[in-house]
PDB file of N, CA and C in Angstrom:
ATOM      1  N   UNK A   1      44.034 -54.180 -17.491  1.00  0.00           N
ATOM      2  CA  UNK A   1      45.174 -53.654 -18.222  1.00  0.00           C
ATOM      3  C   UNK A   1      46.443 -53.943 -17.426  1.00  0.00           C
ATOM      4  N   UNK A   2      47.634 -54.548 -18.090  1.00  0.00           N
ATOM      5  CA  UNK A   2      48.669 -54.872 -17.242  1.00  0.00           C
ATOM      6  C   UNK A   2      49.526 -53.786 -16.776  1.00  0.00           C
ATOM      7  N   UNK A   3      50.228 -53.297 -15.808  1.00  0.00           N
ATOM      8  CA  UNK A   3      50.870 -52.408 -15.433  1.00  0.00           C
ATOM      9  C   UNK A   3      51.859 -51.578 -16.674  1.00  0.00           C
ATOM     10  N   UNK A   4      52.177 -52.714 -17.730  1.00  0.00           N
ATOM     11  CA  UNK A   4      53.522 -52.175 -18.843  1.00  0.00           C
ATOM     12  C   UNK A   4      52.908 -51.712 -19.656  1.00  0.00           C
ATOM     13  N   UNK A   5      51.553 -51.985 -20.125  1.00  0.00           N
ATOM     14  CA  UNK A   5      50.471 -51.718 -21.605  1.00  0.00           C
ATOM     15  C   UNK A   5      50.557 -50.654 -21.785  1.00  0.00           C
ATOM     16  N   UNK A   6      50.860 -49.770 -22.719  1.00  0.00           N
ATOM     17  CA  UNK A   6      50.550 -48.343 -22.789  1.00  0.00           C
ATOM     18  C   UNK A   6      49.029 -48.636 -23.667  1.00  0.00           C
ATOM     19  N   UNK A   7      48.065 -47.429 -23.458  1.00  0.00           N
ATOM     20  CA  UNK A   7      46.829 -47.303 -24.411  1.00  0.00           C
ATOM     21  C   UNK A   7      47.127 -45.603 -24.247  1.00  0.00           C
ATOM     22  N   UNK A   8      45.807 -45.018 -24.743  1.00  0.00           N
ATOM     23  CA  UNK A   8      45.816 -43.637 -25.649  1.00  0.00           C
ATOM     24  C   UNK A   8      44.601 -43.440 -24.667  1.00  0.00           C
ATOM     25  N   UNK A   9      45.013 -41.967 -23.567  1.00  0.00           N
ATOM     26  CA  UNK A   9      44.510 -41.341 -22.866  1.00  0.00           C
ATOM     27  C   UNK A   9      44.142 -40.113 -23.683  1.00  0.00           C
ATOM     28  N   UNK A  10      42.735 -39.625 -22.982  1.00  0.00           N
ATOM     29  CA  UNK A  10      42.258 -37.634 -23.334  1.00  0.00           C
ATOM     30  C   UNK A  10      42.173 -37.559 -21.965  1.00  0.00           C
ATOM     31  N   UNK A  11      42.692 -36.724 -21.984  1.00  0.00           N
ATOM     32  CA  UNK A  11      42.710 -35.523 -20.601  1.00  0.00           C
ATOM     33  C   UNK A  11      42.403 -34.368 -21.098  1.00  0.00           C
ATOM     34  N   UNK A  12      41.132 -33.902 -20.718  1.00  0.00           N
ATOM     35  CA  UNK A  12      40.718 -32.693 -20.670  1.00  0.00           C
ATOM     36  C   UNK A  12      40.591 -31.893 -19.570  1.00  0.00           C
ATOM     37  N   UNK A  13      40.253 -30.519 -19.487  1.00  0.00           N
ATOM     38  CA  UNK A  13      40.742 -30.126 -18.255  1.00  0.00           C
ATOM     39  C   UNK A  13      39.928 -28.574 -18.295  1.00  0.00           C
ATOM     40  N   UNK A  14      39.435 -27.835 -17.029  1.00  0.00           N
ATOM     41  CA  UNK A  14      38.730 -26.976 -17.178  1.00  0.00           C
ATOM     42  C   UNK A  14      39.129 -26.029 -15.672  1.00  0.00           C
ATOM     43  N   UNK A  15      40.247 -25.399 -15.665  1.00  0.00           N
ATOM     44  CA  UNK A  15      40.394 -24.414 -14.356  1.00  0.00           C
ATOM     45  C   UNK A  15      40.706 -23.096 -14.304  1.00  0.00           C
ATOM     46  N   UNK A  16      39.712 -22.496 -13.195  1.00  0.00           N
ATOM     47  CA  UNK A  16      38.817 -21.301 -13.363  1.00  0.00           C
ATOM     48  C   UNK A  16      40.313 -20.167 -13.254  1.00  0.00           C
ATOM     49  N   UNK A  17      41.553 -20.249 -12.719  1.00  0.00           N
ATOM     50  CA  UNK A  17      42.756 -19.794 -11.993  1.00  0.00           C
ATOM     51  C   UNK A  17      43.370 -19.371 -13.169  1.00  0.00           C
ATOM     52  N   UNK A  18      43.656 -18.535 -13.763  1.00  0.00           N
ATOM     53  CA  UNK A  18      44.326 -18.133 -14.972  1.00  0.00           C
ATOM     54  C   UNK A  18      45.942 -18.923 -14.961  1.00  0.00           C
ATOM     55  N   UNK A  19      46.511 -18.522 -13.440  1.00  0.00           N
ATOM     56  CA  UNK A  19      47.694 -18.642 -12.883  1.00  0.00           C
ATOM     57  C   UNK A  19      47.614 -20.504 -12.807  1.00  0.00           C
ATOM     58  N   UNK A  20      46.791 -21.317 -12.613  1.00  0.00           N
ATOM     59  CA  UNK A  20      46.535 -22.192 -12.372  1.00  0.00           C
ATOM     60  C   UNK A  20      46.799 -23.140 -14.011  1.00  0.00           C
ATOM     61  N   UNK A  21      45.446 -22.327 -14.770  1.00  0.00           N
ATOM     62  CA  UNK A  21      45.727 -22.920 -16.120  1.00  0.00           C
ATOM     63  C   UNK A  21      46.647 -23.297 -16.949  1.00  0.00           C
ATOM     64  N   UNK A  22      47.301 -22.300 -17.111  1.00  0.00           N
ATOM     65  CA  UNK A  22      49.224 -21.831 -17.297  1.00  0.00           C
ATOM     66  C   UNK A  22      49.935 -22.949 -16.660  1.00  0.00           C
ATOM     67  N   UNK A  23      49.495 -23.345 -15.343  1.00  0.00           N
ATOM     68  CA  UNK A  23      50.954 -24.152 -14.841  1.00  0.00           C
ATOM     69  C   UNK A  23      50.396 -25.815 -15.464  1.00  0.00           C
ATOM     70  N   UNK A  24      48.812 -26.043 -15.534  1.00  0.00           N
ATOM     71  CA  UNK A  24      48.327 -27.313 -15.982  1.00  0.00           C
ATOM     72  C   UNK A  24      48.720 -27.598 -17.264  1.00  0.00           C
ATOM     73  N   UNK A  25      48.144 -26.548 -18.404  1.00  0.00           N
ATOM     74  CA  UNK A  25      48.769 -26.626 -19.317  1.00  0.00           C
ATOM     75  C   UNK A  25      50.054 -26.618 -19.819  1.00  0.00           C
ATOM     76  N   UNK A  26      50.816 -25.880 -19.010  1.00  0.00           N
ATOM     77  CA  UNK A  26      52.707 -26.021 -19.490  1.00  0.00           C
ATOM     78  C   UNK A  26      52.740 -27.744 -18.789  1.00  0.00           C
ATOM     79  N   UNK A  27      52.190 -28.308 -17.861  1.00  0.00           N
ATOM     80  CA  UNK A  27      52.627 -29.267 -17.356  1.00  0.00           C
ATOM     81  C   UNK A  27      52.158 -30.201 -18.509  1.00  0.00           C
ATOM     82  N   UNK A  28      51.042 -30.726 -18.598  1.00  0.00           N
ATOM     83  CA  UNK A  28      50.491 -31.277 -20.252  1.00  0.00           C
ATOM     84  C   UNK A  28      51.161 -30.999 -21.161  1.00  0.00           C
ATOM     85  N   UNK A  29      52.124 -30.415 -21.551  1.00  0.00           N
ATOM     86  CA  UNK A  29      52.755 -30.439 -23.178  1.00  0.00           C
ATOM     87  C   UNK A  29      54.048 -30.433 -22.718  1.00  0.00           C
ATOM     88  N   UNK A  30      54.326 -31.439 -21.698  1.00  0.00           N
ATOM     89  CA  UNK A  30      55.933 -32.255 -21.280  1.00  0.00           C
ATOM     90  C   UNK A  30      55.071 -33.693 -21.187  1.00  0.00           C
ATOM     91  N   UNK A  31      54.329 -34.180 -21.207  1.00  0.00           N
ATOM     92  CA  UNK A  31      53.877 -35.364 -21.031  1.00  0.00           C
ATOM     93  C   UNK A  31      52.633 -35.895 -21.878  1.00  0.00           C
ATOM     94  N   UNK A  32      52.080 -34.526 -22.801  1.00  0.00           N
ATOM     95  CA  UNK A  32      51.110 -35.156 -23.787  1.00  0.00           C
ATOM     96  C   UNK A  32      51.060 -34.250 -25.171  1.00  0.00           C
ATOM     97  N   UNK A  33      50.037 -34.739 -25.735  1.00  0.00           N
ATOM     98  CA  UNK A  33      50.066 -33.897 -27.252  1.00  0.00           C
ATOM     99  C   UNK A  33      48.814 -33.087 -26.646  1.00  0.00           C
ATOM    100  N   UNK A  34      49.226 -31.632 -27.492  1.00  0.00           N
ATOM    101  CA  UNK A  34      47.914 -31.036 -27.466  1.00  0.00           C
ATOM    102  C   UNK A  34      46.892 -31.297 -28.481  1.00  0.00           C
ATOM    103  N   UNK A  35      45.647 -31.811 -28.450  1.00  0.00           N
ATOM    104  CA  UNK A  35      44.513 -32.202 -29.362  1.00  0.00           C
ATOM    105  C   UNK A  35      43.859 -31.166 -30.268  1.00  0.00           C
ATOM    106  N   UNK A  36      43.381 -30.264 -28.502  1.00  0.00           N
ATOM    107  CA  UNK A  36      42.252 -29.218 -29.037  1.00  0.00           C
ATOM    108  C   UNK A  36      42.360 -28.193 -27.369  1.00  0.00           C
ATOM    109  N   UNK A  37      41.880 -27.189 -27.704  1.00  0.00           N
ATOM    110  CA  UNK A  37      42.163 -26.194 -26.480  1.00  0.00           C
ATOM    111  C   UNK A  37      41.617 -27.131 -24.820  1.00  0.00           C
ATOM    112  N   UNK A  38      42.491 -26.858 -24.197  1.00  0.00           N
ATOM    113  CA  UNK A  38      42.277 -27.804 -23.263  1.00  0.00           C
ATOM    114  C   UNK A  38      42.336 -29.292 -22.803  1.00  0.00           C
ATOM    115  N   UNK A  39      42.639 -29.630 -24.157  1.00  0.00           N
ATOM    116  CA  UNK A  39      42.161 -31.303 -24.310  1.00  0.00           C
ATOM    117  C   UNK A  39      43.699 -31.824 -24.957  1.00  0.00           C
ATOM    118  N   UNK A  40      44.506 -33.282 -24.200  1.00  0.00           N
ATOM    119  CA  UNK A  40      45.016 -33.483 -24.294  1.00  0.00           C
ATOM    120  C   UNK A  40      45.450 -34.652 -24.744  1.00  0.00           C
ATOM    121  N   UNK A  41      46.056 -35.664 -25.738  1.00  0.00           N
ATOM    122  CA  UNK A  41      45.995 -36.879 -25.634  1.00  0.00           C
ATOM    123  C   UNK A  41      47.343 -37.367 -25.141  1.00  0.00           C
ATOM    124  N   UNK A  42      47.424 -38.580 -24.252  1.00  0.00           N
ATOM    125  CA  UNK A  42      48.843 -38.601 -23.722  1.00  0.00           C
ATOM    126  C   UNK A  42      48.708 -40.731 -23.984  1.00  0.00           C
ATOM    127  N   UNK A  43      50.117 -40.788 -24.540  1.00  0.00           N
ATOM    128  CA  UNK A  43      50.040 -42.566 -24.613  1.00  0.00           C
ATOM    129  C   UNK A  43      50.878 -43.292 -24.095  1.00  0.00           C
ATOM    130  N   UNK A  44      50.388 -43.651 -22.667  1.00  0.00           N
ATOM    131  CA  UNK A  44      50.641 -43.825 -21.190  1.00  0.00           C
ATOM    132  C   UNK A  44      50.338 -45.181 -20.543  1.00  0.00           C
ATOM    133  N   UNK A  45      51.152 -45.853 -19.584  1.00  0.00           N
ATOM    134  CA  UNK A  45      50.678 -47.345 -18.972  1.00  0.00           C
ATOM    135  C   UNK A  45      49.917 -46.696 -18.055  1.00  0.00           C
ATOM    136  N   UNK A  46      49.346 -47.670 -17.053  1.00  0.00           N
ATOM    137  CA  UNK A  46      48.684 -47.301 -15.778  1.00  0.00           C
ATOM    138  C   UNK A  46      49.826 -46.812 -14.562  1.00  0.00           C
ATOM    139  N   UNK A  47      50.969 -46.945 -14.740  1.00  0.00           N
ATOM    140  CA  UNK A  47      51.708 -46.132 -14.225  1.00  0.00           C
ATOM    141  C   UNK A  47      51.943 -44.793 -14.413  1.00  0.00           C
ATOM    142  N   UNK A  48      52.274 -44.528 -15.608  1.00  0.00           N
ATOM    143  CA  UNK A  48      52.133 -43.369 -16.606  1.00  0.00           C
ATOM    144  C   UNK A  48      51.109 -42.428 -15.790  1.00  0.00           C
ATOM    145  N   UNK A  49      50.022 -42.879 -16.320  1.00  0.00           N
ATOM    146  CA  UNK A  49      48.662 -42.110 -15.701  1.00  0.00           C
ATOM    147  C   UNK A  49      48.606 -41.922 -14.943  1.00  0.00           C
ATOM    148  N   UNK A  50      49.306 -42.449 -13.720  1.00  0.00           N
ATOM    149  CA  UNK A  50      48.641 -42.409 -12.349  1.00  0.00           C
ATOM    150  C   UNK A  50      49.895 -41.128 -11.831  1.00  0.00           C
ATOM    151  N   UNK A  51      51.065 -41.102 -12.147  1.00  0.00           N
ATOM    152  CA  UNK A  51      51.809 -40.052 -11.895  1.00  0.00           C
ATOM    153  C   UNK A  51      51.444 -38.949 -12.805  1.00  0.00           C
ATOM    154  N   UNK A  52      50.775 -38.893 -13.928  1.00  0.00           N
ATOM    155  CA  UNK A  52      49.792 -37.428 -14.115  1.00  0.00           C
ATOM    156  C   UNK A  52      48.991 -36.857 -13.942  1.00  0.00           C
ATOM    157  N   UNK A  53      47.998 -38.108 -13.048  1.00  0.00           N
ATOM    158  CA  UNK A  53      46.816 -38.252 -12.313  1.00  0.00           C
ATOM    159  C   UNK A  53      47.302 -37.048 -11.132  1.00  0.00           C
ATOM    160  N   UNK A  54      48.576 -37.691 -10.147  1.00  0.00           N
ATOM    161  CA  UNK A  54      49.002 -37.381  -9.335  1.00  0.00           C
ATOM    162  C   UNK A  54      49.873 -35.727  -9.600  1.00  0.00           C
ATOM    163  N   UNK A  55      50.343 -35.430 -10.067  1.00  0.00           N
ATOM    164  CA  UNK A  55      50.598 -34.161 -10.589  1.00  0.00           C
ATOM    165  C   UNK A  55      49.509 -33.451 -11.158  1.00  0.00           C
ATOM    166  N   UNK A  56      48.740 -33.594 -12.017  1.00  0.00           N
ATOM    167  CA  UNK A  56      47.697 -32.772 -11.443  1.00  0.00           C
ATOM    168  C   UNK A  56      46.753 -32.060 -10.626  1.00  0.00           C
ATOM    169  N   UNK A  57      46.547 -33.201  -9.631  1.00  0.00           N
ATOM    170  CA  UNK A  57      45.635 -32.984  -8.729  1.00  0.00           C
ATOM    171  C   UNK A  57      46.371 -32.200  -7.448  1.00  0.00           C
ATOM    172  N   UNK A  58      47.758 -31.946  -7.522  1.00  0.00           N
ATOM    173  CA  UNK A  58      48.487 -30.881  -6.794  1.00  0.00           C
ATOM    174  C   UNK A  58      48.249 -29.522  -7.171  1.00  0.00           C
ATOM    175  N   UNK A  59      48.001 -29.531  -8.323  1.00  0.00           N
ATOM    176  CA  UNK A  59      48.094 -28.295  -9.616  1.00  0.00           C
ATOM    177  C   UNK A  59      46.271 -27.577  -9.277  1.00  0.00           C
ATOM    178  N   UNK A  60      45.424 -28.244  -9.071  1.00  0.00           N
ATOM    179  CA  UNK A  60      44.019 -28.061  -9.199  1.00  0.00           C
ATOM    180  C   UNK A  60      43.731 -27.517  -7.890  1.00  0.00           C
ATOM    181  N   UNK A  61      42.636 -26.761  -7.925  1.00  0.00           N
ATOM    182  CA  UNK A  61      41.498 -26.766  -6.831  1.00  0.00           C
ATOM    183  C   UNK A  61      40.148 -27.081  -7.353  1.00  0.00           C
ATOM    184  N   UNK A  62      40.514 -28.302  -6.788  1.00  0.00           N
ATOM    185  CA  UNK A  62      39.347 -29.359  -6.494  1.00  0.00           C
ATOM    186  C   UNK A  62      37.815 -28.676  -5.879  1.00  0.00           C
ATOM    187  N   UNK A  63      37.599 -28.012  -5.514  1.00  0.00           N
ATOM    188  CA  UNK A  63      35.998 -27.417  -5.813  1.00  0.00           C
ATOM    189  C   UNK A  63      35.994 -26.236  -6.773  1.00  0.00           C
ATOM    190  N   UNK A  64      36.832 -25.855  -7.650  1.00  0.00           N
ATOM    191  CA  UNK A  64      36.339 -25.449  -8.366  1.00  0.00           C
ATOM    192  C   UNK A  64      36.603 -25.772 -10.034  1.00  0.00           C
ATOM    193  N   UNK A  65      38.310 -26.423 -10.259  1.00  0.00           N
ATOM    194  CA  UNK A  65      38.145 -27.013 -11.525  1.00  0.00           C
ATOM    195  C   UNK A  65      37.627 -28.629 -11.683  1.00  0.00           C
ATOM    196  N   UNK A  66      38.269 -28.635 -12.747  1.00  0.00           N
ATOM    197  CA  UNK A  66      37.974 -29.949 -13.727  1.00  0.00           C
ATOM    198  C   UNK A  66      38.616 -30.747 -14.430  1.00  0.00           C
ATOM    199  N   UNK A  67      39.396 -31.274 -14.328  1.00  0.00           N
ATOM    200  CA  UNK A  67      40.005 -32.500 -14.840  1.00  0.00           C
ATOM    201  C   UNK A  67      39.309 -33.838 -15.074  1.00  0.00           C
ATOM    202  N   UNK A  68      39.338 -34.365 -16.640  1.00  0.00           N
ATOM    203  CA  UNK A  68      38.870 -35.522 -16.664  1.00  0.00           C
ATOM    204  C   UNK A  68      40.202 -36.425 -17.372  1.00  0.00           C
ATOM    205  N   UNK A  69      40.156 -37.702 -17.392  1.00  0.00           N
ATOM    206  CA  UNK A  69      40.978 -38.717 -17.913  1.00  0.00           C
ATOM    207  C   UNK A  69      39.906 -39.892 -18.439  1.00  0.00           C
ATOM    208  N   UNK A  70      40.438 -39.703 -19.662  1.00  0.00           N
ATOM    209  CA  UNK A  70      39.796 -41.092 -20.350  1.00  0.00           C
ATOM    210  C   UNK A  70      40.398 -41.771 -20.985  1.00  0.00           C
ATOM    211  N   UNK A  71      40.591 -43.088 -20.565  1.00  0.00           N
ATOM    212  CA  UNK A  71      41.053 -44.379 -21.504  1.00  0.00           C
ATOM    213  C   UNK A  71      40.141 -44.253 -23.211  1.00  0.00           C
ATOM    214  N   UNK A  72      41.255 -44.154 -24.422  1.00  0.00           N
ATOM    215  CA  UNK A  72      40.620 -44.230 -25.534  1.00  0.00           C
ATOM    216  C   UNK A  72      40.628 -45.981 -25.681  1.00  0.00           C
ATOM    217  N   UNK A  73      39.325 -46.479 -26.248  1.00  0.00           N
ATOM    218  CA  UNK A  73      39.208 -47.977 -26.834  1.00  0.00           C
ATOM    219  C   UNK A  73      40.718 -48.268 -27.904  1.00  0.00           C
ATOM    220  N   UNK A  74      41.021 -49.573 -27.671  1.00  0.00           N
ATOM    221  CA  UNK A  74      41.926 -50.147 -28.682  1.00  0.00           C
ATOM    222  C   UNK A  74      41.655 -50.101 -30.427  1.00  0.00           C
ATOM    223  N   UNK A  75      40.208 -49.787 -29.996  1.00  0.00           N
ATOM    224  CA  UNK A  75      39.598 -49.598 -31.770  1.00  0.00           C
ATOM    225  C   UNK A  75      38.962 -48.851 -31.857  1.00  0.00           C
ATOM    226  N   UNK A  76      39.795 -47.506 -31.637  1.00  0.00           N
ATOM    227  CA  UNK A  76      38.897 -46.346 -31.605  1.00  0.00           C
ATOM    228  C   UNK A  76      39.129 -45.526 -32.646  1.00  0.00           C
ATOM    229  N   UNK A  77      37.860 -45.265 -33.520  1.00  0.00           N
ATOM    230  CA  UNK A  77      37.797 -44.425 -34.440  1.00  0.00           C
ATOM    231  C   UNK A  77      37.029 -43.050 -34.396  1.00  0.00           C
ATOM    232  N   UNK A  78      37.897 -42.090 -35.174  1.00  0.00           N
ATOM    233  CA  UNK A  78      37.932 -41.080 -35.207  1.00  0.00           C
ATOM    234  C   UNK A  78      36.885 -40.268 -35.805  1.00  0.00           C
ATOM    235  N   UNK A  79      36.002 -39.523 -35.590  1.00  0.00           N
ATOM    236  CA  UNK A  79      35.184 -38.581 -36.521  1.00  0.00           C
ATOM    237  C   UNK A  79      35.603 -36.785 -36.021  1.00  0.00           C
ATOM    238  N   UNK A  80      35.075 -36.137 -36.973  1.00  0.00           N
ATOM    239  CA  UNK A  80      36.111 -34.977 -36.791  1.00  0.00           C
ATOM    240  C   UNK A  80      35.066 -33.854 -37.920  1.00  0.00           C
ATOM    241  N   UNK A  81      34.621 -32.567 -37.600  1.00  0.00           N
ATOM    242  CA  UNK A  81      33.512 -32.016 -38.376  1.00  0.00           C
ATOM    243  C   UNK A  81      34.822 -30.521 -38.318  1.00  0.00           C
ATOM    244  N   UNK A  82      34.991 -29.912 -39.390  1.00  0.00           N
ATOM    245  CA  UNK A  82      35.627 -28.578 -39.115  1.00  0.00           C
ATOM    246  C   UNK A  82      37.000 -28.421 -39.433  1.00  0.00           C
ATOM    247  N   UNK A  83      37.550 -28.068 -38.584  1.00  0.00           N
ATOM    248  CA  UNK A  83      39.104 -27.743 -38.230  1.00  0.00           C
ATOM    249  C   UNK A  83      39.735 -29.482 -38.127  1.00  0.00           C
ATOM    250  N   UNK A  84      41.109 -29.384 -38.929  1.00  0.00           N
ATOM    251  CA  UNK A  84      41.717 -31.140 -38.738  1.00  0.00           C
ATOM    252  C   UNK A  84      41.667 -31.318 -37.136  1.00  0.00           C
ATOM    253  N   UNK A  85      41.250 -32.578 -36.746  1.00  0.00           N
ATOM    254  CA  UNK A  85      41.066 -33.339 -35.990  1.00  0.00           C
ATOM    255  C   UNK A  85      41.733 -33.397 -34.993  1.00  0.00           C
ATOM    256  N   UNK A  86      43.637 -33.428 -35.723  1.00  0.00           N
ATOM    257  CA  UNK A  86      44.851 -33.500 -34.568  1.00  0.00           C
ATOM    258  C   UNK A  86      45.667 -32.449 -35.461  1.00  0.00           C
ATOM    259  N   UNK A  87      46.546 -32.022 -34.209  1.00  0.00           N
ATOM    260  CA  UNK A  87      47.926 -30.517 -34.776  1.00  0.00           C
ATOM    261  C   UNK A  87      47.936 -31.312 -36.016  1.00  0.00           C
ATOM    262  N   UNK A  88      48.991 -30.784 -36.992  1.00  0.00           N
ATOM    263  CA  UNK A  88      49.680 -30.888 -37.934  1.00  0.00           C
ATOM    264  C   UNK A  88      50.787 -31.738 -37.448  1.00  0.00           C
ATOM    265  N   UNK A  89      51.751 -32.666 -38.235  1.00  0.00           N
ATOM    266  CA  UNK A  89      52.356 -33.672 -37.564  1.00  0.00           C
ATOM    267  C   UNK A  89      51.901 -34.805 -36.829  1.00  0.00           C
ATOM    268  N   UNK A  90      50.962 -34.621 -36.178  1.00  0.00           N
ATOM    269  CA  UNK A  90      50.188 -35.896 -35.189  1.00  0.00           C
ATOM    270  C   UNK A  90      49.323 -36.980 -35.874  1.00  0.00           C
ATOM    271  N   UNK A  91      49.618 -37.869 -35.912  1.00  0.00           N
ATOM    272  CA  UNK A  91      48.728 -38.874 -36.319  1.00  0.00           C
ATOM    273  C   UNK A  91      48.496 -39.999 -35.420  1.00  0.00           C
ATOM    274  N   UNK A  92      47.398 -40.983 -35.844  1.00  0.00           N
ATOM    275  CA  UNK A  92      46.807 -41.821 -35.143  1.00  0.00           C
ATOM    276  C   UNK A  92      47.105 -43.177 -35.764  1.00  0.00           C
ATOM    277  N   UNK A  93      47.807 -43.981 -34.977  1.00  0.00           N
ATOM    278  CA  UNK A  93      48.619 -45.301 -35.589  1.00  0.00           C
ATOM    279  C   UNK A  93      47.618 -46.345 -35.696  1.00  0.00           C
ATOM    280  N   UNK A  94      47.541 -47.273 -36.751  1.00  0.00           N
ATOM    281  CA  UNK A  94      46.294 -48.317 -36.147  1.00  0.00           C
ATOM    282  C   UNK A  94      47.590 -49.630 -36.161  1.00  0.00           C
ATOM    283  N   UNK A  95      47.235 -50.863 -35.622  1.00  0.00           N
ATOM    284  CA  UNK A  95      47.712 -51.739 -35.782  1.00  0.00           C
ATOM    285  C   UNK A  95      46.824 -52.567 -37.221  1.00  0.00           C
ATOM    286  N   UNK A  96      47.824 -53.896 -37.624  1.00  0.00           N
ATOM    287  CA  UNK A  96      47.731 -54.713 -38.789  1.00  0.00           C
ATOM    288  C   UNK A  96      46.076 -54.929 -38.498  1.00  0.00           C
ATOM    289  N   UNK A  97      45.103 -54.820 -37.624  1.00  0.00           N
ATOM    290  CA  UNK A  97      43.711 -55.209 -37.612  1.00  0.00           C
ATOM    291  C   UNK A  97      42.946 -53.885 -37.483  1.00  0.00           C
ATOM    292  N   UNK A  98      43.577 -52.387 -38.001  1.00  0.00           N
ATOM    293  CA  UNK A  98      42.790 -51.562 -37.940  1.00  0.00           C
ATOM    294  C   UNK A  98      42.639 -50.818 -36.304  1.00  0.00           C
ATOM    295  N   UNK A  99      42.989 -51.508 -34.996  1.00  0.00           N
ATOM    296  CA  UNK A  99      43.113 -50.967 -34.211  1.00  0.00           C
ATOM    297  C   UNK A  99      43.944 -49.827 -33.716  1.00  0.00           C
ATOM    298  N   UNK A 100      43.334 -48.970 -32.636  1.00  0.00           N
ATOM    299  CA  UNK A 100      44.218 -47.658 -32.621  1.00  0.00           C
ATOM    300  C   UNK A 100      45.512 -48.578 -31.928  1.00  0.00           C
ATOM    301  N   UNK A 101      46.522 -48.081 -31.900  1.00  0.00           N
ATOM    302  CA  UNK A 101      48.063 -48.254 -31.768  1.00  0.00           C
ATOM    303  C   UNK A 101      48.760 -47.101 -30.770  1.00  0.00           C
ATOM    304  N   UNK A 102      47.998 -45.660 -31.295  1.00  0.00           N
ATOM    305  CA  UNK A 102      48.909 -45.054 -30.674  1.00  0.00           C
ATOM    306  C   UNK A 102      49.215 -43.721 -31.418  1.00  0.00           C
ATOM    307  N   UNK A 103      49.868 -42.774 -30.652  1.00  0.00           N
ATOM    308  CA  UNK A 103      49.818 -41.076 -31.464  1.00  0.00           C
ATOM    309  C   UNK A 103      51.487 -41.361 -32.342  1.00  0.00           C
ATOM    310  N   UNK A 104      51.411 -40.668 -33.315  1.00  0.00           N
ATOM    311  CA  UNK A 104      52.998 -40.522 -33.653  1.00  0.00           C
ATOM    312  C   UNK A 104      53.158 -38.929 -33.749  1.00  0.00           C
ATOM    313  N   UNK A 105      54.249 -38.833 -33.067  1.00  0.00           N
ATOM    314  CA  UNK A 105      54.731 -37.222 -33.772  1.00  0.00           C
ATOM    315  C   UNK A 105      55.490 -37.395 -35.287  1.00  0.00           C
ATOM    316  N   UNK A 106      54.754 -36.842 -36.172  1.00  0.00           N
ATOM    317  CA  UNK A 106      55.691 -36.781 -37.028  1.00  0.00           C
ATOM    318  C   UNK A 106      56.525 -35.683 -37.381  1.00  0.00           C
TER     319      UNK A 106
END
């Protein structure tokens, strides 16, 4: 992936610190969409990531929470059982070949 590419990150996240949670989560909804409780999608280069990478892992204690980061595929499709999928407003962009693109706020 080239340094400028943005793709479509989930960051999910699991810490035990009430006081802790609060500051992860206010920090996640300046830099991503909220998905689902805990779970975040953010659409970010490898620069991007790596300074939320890096701000998080200030935020955590590392033996006892959880932070994950995942690169979503360029053609990643969605399945979804229940409650809509993404907030209200949020959608999932594809490009002219059906590929994901990217979140929009609408």
């Amino acid at each position: 992936m080239a340094l400028n590419e943005t793709r479509t990150w989930l960051i999910a996240y699991d810490i035990t610190c009430p006081r802790r949670l609060g500051r992860v989560h206010r920090y996640l909804k300046t830099v991503a969409v909220p998905v689902q409780y805990s779970v975040f999608a953010a659409e970010e280069t490898a620069q991007g990531i790596q300074r939320i990478r890096t701000a998080l892992a200030q935020e955590i204690n590392p033996k006892t929470d959880d932070v994950r980061i995942y690169p979503l595929p360029k053609n990643l499709e969605l399945h979804h059982y229940g409650r809509r999928p993404l907030p209200e407003g949020l959608q999932l962009l594809a490009d002219q070949k059906g590929k994901s693109a990217g979140i929009l706020l609408a």
